[in-house]
N, C-alpha and C. Protein backbone atom coordinates (compact mmCIF):
# COMPACT_ATOMS: atom_id res chain seq x y z
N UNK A 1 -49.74 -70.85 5.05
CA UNK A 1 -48.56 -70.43 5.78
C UNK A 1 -48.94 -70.26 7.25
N UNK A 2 -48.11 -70.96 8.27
CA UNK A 2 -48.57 -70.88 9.83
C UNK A 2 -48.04 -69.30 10.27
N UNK A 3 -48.74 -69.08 11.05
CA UNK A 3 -48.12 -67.68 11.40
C UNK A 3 -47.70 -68.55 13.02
N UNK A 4 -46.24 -67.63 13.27
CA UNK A 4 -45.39 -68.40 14.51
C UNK A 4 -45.72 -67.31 15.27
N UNK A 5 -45.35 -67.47 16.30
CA UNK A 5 -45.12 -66.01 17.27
C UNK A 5 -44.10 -66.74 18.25
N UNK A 6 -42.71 -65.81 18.25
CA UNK A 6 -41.88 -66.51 18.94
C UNK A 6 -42.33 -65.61 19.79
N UNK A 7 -41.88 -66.83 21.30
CA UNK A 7 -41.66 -66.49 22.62
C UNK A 7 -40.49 -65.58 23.00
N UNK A 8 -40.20 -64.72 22.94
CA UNK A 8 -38.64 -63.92 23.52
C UNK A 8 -38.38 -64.02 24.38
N UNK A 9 -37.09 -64.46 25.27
CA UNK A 9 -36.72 -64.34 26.38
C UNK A 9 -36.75 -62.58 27.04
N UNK A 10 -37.29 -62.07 28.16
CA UNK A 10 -37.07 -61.39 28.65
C UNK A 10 -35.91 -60.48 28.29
N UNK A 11 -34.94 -60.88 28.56
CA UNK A 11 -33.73 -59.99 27.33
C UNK A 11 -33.57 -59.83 26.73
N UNK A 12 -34.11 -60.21 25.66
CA UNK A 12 -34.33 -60.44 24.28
C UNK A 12 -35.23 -59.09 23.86
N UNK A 13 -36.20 -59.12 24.70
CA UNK A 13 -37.63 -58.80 24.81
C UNK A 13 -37.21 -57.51 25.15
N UNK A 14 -36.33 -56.64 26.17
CA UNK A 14 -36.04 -55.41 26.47
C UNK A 14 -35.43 -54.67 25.55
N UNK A 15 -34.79 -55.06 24.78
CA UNK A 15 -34.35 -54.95 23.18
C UNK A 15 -35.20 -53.83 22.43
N UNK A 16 -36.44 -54.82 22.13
CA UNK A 16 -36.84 -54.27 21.34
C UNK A 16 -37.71 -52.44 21.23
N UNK A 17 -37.94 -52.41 22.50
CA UNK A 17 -38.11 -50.48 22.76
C UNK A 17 -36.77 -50.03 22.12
N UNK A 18 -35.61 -50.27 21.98
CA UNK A 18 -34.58 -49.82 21.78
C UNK A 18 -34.09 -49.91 20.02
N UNK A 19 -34.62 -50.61 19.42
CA UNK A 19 -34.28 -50.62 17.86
C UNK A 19 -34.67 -49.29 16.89
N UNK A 20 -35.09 -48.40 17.65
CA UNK A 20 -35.07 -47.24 17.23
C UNK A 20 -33.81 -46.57 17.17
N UNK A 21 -33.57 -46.73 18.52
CA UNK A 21 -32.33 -45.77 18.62
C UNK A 21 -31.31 -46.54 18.22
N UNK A 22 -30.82 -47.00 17.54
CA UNK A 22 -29.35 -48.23 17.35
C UNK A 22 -29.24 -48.36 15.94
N UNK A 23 -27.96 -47.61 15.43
CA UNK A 23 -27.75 -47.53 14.58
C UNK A 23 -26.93 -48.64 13.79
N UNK A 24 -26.55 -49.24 14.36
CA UNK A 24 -25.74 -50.55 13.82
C UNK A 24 -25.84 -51.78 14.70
N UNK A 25 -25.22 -52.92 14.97
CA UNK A 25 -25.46 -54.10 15.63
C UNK A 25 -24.48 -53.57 16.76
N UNK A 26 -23.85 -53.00 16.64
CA UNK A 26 -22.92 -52.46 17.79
C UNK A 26 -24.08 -52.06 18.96
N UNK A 27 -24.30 -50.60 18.23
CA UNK A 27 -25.58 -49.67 19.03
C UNK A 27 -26.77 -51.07 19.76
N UNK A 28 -27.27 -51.90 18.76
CA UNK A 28 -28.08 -52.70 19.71
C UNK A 28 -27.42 -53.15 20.79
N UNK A 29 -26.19 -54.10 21.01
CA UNK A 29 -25.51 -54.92 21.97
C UNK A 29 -25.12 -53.82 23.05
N UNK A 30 -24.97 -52.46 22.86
CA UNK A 30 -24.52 -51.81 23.61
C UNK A 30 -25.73 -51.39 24.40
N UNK A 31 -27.04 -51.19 23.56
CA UNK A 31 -28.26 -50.75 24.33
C UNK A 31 -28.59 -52.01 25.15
N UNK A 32 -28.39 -53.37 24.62
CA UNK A 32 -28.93 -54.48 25.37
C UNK A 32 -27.77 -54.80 26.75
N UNK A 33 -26.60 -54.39 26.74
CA UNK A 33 -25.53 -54.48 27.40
C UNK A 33 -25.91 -53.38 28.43
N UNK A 34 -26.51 -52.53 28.52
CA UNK A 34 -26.86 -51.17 29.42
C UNK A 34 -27.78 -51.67 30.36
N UNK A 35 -29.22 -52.17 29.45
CA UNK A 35 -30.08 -51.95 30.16
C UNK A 35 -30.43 -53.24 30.62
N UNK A 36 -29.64 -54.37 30.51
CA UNK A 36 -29.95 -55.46 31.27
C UNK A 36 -28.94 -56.13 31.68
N UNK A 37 -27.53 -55.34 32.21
CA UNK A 37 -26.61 -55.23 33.04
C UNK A 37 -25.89 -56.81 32.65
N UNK A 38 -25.55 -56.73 31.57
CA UNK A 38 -25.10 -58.33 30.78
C UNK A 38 -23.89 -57.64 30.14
N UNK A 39 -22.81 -58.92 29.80
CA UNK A 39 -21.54 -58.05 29.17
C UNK A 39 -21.92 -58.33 27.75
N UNK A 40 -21.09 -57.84 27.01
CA UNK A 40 -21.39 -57.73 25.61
C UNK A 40 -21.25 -58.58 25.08
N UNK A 41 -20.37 -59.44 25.44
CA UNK A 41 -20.54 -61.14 24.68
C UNK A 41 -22.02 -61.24 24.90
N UNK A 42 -22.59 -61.72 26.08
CA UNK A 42 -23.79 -61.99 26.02
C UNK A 42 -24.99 -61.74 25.49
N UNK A 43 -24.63 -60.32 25.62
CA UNK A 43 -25.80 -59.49 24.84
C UNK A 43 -25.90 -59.91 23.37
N UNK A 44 -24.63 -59.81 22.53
CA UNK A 44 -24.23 -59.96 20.97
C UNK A 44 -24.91 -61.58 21.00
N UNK A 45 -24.83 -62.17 21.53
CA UNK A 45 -25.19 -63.85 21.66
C UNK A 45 -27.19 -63.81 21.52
N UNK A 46 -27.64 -62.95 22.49
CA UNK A 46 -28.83 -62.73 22.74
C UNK A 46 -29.37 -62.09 21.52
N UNK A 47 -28.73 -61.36 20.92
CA UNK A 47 -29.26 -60.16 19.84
C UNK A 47 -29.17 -61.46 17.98
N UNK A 48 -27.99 -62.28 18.40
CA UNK A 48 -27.49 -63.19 17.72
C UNK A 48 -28.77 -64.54 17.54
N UNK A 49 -29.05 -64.89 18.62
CA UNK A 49 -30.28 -65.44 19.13
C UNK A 49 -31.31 -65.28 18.30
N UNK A 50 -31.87 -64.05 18.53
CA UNK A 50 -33.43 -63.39 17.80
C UNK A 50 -33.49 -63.28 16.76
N UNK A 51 -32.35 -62.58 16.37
CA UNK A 51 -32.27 -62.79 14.81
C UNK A 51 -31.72 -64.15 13.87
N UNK A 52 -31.41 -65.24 14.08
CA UNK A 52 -31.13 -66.57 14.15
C UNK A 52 -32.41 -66.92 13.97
N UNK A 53 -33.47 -67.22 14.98
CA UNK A 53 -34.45 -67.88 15.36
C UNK A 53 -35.58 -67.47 14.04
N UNK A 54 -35.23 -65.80 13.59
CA UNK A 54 -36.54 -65.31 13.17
C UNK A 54 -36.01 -65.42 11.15
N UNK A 55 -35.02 -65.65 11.17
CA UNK A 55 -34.66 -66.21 9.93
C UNK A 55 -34.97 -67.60 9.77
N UNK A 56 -34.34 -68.43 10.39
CA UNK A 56 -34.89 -70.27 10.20
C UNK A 56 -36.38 -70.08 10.38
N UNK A 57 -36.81 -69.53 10.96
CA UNK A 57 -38.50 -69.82 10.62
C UNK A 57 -39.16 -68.71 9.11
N UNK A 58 -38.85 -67.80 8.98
CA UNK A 58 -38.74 -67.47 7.52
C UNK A 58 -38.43 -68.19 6.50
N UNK A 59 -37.05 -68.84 6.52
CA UNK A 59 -36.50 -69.52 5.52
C UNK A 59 -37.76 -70.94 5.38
N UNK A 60 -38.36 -70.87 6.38
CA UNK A 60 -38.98 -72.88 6.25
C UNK A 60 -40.44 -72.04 5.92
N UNK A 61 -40.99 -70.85 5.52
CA UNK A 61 -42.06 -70.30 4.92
C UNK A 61 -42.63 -69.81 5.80
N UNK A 62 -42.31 -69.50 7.48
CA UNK A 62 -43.43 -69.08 8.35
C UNK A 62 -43.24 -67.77 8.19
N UNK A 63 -44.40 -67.04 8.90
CA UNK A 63 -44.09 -65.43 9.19
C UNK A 63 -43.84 -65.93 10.60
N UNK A 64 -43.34 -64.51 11.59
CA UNK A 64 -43.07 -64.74 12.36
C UNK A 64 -43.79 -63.04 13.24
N UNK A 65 -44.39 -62.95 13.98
CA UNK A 65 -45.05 -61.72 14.37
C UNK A 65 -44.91 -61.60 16.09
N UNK A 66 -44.17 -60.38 16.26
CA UNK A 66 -43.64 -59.74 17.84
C UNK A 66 -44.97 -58.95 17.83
N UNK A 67 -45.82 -59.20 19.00
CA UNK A 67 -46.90 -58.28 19.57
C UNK A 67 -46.33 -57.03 19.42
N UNK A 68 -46.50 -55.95 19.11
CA UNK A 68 -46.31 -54.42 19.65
C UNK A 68 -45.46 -53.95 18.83
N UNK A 69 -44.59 -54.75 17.85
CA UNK A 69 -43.44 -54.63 17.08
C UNK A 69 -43.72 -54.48 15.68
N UNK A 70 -44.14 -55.72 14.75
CA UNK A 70 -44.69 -56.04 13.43
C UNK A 70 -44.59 -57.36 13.55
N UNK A 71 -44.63 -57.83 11.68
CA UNK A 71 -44.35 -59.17 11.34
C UNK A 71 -43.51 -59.23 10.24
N UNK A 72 -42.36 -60.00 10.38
CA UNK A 72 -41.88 -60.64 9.57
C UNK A 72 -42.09 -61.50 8.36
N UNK A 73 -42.44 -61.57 7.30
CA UNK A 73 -42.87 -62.51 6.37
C UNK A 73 -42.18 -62.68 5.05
N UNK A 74 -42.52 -63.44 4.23
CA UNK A 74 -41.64 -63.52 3.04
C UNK A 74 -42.57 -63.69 1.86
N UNK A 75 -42.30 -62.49 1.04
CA UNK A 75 -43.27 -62.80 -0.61
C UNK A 75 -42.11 -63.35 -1.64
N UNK A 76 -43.02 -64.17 -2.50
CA UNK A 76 -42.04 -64.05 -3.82
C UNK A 76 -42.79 -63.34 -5.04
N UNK A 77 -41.49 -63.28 -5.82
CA UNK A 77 -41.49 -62.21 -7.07
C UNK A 77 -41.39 -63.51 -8.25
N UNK A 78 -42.73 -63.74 -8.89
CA UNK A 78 -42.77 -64.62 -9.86
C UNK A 78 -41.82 -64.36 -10.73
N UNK A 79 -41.28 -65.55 -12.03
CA UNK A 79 -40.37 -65.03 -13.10
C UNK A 79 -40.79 -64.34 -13.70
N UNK A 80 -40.29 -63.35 -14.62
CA UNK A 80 -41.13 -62.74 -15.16
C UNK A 80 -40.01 -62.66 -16.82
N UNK A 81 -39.80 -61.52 -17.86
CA UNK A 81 -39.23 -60.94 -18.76
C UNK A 81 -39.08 -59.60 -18.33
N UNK A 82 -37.76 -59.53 -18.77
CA UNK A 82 -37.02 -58.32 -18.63
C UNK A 82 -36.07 -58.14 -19.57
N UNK A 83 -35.41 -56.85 -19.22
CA UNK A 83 -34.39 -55.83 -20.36
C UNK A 83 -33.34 -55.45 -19.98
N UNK A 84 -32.47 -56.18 -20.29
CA UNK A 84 -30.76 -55.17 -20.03
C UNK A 84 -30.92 -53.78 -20.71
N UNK A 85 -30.83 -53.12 -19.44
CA UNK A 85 -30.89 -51.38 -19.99
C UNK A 85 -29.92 -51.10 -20.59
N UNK A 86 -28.32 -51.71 -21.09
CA UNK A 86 -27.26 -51.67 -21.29
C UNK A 86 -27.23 -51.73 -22.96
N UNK A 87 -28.22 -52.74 -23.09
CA UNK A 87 -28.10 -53.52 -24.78
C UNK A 87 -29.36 -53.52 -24.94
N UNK A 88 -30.20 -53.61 -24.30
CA UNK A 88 -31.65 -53.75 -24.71
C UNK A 88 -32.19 -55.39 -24.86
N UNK A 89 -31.14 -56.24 -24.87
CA UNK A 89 -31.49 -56.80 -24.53
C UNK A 89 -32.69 -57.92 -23.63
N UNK A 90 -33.30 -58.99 -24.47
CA UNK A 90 -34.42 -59.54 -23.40
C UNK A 90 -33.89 -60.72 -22.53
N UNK A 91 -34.18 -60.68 -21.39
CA UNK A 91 -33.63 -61.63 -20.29
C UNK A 91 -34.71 -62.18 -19.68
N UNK A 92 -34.36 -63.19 -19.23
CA UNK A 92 -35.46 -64.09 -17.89
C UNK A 92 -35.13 -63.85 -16.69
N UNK A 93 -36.43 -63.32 -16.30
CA UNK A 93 -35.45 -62.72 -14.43
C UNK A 93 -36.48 -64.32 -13.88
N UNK A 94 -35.50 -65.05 -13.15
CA UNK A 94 -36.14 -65.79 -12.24
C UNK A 94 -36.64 -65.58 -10.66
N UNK A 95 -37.64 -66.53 -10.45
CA UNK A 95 -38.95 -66.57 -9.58
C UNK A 95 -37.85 -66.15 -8.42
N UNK A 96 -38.19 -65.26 -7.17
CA UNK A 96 -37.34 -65.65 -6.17
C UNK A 96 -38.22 -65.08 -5.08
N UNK A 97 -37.76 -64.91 -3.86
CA UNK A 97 -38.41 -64.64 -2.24
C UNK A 97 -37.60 -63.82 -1.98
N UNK A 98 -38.62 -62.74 -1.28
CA UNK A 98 -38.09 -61.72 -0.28
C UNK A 98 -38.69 -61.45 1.02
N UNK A 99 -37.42 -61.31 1.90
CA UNK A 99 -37.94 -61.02 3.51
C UNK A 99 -38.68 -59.70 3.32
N UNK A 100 -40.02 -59.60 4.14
CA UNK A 100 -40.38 -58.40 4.16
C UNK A 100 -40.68 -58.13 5.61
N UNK A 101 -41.25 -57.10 6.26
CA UNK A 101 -41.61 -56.32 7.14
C UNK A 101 -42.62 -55.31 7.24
N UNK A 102 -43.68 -56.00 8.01
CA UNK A 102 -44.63 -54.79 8.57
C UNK A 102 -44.98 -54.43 9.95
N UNK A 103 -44.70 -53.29 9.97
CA UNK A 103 -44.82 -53.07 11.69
C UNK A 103 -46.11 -52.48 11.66
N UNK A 104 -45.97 -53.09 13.47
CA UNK A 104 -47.77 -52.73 14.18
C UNK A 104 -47.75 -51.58 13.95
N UNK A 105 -49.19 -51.23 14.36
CA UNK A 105 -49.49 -49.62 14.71
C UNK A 105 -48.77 -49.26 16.16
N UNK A 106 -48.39 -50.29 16.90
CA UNK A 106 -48.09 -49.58 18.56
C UNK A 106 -46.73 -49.00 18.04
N UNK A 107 -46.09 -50.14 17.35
CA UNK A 107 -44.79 -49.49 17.09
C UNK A 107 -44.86 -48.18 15.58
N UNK A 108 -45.60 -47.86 15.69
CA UNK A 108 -45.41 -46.50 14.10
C UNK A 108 -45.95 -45.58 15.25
N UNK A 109 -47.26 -45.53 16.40
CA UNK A 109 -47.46 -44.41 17.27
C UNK A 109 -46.43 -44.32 17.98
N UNK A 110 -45.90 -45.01 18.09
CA UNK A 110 -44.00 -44.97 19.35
C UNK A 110 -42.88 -44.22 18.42
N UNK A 111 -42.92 -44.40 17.47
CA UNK A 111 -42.00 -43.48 16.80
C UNK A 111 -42.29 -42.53 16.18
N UNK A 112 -43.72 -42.37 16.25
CA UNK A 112 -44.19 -40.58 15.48
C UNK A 112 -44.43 -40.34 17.19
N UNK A 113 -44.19 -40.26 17.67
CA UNK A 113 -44.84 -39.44 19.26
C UNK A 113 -45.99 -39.82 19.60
């Protein structure tokens, strides 16, 4: 698996100190709309952008890793056997992928103080 490291545009890039505080996609566009004096179309486009970019390279198997931030990556969950808790039932859970997330240490000392 290649590990990517996208380039962020500068606006893009001022963003990310701010994903702490932003409670919804609103809260981001509005923090990115503040602090880099852009209207909110733009911003929502920019925020639209990063997260765009960092899925298509997930989806095609890469991780994708922001210096100072974490990395993005994707495991899968082999098939396995399982149980309807309902009936007891035995079922086949099939093989599938999940986005995961690990953040740096800069970003876990930035949000403990």
């Amino acid at each position: 698996m290649k590990n990517v490291r996208l380039s962020l545009s500068l606006l893009a890039f001022s963003l990310i100190p701010s994903l702490t505080f932003a409670a919804s996609s609103d809260g981001l566009v509005e923090k990115l709309r503040s602090s880099s004096n852009i209207s909110a179309e733009d911003a929502k486009t920019q925020i639209d952008n990063v997260f765009n970019a960092v899925e298509a390279e997930l989806t095609e198997g890469r991780q994708v890793g922001i210096r100072g931030f974490g990395t993005f990556h994707v495991t899968e969950r082999l098939a396995r056997k399982g149980r309807n808790p309902k009936t007891g039932e035995a079922i086949d859970i099939p093989a599938r992928k999940y986005p995961r997330f690990r953040s740096s240490d800069v970003l876990k000392k930035n949000i403990n103080g």
